[in-house]
PDB file of N, CA and C in Angstrom:
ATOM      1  N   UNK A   1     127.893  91.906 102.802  1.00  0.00           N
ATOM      2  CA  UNK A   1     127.592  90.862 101.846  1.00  0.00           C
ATOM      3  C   UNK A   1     126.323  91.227 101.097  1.00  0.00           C
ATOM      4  N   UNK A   2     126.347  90.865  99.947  1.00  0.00           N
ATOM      5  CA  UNK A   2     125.017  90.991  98.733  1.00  0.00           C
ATOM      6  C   UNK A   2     124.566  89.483  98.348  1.00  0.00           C
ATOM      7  N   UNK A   3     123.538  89.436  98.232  1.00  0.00           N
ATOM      8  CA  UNK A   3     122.797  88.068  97.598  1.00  0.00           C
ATOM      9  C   UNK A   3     122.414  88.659  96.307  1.00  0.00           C
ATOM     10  N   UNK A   4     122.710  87.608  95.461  1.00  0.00           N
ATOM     11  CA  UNK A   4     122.071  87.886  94.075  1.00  0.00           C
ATOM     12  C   UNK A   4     121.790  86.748  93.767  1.00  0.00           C
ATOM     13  N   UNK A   5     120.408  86.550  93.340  1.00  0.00           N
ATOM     14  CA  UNK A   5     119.671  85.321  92.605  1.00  0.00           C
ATOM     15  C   UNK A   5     119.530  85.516  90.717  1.00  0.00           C
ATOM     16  N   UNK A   6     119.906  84.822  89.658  1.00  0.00           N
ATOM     17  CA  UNK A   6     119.860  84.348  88.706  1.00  0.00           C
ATOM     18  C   UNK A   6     118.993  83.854  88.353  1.00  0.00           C
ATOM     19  N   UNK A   7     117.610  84.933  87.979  1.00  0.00           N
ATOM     20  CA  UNK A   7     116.576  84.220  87.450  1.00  0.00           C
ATOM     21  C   UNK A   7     116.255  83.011  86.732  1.00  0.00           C
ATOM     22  N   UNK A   8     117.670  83.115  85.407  1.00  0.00           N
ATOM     23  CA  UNK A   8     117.408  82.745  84.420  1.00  0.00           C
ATOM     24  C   UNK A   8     117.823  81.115  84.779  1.00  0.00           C
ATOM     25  N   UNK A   9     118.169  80.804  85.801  1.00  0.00           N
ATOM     26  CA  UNK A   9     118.697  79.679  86.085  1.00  0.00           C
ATOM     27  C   UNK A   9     117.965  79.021  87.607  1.00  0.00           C
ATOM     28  N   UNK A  10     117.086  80.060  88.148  1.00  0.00           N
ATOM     29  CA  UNK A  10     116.354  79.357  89.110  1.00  0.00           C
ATOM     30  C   UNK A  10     115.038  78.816  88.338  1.00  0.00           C
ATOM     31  N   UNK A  11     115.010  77.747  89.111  1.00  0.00           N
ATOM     32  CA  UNK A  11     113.893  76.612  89.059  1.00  0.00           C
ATOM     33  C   UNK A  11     112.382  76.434  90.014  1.00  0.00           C
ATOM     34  N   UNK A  12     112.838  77.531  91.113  1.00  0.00           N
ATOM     35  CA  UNK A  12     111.656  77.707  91.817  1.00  0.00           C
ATOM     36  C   UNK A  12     111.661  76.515  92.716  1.00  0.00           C
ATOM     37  N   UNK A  13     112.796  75.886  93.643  1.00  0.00           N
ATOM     38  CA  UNK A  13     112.440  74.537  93.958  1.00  0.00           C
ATOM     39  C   UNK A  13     112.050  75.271  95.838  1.00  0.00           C
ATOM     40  N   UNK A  14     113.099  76.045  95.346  1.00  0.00           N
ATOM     41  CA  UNK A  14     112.687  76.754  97.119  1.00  0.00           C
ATOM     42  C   UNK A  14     113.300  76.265  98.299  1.00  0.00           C
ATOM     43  N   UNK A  15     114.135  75.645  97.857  1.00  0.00           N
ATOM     44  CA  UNK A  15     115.503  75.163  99.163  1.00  0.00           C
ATOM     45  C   UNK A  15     116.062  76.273  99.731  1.00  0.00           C
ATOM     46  N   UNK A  16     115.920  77.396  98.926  1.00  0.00           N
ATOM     47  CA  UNK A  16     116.647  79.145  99.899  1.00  0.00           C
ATOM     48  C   UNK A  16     115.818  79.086 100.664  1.00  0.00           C
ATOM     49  N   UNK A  17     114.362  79.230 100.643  1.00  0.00           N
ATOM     50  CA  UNK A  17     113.256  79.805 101.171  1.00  0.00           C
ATOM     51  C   UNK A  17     113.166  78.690 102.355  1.00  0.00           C
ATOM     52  N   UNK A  18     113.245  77.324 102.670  1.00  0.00           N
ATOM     53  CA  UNK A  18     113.375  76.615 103.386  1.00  0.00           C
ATOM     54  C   UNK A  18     114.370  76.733 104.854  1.00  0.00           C
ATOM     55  N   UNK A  19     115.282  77.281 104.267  1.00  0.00           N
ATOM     56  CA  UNK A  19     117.033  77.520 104.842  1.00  0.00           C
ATOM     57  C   UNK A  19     116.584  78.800 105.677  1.00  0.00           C
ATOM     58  N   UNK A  20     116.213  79.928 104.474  1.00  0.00           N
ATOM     59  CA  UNK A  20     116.569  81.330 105.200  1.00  0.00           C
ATOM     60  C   UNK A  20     115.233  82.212 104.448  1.00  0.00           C
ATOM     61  N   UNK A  21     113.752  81.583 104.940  1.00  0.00           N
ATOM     62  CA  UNK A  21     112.719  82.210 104.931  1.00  0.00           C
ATOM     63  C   UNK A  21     112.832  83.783 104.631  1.00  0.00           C
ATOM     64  N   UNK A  22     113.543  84.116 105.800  1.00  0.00           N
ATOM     65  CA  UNK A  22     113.517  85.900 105.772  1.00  0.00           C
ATOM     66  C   UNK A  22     114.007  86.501 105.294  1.00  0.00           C
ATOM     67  N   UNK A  23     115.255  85.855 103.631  1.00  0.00           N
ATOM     68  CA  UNK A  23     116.115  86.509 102.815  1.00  0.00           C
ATOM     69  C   UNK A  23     115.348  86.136 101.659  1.00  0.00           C
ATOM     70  N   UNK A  24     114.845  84.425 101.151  1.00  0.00           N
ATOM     71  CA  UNK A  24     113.864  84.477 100.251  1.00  0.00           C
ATOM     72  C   UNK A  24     112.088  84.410 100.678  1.00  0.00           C
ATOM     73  N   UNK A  25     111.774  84.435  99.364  1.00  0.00           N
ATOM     74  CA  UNK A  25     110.781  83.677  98.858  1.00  0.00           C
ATOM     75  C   UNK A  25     110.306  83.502  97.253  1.00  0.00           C
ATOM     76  N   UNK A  26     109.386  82.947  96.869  1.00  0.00           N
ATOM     77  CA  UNK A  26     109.043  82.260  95.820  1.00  0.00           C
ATOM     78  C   UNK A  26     107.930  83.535  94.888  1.00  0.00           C
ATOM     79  N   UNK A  27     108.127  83.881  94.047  1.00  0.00           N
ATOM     80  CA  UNK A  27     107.216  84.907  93.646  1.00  0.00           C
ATOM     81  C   UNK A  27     106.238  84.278  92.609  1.00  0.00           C
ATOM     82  N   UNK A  28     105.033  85.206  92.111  1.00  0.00           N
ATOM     83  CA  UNK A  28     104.185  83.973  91.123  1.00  0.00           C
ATOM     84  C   UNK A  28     104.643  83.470  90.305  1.00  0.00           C
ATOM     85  N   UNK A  29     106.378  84.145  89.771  1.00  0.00           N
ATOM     86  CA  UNK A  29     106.624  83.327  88.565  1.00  0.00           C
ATOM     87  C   UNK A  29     107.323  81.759  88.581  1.00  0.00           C
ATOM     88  N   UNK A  30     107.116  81.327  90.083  1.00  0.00           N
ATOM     89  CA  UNK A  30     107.866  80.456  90.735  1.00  0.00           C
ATOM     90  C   UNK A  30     109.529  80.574  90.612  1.00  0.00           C
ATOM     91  N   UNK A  31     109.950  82.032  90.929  1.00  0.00           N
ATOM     92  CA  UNK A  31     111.358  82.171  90.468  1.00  0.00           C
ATOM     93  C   UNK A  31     111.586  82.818  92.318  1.00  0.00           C
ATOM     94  N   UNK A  32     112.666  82.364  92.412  1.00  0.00           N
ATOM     95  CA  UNK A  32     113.570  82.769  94.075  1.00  0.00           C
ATOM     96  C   UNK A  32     113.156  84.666  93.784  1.00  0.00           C
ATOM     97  N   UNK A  33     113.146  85.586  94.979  1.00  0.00           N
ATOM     98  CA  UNK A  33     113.095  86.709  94.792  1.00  0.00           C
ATOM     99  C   UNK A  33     113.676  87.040  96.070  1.00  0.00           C
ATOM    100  N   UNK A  34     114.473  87.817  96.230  1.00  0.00           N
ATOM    101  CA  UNK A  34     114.956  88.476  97.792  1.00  0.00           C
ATOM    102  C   UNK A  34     113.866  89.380  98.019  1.00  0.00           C
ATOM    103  N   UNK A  35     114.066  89.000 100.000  1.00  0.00           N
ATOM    104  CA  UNK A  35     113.589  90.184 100.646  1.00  0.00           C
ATOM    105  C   UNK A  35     114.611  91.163 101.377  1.00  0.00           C
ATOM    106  N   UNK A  36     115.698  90.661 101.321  1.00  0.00           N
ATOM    107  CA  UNK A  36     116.681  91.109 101.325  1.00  0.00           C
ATOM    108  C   UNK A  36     117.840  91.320 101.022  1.00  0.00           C
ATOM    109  N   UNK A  37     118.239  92.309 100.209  1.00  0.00           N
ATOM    110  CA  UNK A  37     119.271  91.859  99.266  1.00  0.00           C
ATOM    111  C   UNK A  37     121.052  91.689 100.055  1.00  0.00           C
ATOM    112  N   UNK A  38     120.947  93.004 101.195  1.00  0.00           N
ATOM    113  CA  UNK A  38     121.590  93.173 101.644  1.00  0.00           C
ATOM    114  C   UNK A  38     121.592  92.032 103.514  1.00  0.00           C
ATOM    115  N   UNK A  39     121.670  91.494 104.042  1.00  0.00           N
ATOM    116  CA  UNK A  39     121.158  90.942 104.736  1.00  0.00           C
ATOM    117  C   UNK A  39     121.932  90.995 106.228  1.00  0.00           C
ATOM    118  N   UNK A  40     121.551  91.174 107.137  1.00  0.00           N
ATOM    119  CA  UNK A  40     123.100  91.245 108.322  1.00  0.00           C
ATOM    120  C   UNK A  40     123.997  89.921 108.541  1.00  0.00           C
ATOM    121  N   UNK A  41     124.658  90.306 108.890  1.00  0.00           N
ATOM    122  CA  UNK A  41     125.968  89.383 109.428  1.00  0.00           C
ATOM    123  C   UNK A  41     125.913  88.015 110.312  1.00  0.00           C
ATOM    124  N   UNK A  42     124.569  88.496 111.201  1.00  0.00           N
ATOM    125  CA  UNK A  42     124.209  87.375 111.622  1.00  0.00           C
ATOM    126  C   UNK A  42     123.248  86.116 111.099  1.00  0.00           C
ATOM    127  N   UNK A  43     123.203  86.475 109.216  1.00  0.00           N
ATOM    128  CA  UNK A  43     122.545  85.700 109.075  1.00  0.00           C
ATOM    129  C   UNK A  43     122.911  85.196 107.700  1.00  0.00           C
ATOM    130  N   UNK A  44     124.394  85.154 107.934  1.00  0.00           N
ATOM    131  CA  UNK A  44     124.814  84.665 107.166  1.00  0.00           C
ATOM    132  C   UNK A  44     126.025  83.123 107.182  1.00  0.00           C
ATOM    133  N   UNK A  45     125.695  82.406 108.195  1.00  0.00           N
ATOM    134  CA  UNK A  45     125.509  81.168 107.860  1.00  0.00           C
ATOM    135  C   UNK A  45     124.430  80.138 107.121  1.00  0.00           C
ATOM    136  N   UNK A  46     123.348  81.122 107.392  1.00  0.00           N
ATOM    137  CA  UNK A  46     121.833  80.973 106.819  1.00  0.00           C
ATOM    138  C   UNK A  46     121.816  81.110 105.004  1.00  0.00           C
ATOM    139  N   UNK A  47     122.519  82.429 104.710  1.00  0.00           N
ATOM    140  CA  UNK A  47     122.599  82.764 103.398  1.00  0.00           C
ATOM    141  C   UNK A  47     123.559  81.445 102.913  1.00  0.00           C
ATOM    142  N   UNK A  48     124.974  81.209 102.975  1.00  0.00           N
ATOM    143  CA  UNK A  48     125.660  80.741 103.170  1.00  0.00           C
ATOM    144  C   UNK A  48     125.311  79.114 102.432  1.00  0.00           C
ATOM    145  N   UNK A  49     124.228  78.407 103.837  1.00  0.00           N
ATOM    146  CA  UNK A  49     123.829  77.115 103.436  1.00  0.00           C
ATOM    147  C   UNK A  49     122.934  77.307 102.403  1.00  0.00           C
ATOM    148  N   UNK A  50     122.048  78.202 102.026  1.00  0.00           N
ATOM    149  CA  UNK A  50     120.837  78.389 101.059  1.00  0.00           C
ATOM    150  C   UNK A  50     121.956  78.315  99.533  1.00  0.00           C
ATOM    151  N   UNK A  51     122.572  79.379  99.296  1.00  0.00           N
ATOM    152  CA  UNK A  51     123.545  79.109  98.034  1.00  0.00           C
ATOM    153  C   UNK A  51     124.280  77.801  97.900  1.00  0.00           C
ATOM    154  N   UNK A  52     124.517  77.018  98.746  1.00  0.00           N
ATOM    155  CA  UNK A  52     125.203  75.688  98.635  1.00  0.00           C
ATOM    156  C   UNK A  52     124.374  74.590  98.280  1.00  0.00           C
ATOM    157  N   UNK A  53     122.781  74.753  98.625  1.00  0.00           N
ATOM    158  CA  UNK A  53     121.733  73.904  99.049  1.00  0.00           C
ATOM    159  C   UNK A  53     120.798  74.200  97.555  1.00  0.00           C
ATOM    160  N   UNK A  54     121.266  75.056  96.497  1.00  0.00           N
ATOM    161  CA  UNK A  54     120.597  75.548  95.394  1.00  0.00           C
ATOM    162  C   UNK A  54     120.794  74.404  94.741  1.00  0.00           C
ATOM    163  N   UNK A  55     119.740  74.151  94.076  1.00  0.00           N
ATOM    164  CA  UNK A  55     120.032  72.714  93.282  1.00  0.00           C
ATOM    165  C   UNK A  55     120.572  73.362  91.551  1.00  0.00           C
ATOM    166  N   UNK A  56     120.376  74.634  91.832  1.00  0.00           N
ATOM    167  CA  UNK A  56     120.629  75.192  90.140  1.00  0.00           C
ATOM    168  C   UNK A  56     122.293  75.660  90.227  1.00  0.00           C
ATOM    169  N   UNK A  57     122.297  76.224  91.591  1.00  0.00           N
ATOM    170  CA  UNK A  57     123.386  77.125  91.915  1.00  0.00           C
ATOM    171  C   UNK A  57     123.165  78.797  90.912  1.00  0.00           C
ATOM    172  N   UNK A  58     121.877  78.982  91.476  1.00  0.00           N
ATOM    173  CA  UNK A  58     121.496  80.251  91.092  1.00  0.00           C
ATOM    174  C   UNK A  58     121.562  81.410  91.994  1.00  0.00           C
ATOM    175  N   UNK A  59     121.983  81.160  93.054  1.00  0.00           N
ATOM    176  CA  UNK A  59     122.063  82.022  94.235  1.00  0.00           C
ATOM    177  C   UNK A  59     124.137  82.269  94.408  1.00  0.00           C
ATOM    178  N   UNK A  60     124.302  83.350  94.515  1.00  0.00           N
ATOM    179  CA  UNK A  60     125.391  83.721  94.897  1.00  0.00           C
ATOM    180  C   UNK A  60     125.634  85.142  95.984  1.00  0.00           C
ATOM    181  N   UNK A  61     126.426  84.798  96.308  1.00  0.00           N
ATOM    182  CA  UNK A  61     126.933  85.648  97.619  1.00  0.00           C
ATOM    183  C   UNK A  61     128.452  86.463  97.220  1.00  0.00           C
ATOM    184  N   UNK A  62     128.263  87.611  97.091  1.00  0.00           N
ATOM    185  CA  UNK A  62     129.260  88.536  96.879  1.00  0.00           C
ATOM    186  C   UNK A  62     129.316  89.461  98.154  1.00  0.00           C
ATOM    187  N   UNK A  63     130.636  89.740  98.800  1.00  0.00           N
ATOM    188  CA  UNK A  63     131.411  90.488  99.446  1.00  0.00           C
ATOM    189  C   UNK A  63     131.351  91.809  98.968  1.00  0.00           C
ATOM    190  N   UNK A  64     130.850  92.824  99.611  1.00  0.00           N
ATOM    191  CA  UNK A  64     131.082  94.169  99.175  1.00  0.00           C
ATOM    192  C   UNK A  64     131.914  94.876  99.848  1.00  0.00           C
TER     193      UNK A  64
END
């Protein structure tokens, strides 16, 4: 699985970063930034609720 965040549509509210700390965080431009783009398996119920929990729906989860 891949995470990809949509700058142009995040808001910086930080509900990923809440959910799944260790995949986001908030950078100075107050925009979502991965720390991991690629993330393991076990932590993806985590990814999972963070993209559902986006209030922009700027976060998506693609299958590779």
């Amino acid at each position: 699985m891949r995470v990809v965040v949509d700058h142009d549509l995040c808001e910086g509210n930080a509900e990923c970063v809440k959910i799944a700390p260790g995949i986001f965080t908030v950078g100075d431009d107050d925009r979502a930034r991965l720390l991991v783009e690629t993330p393991p398996e076990a932590l993806r119920a985590a990814v999972e609720r963070a993209v559902q929990r986006c209030p922009r729906q700027a976060i998506a989860l693609h299958e590779d």
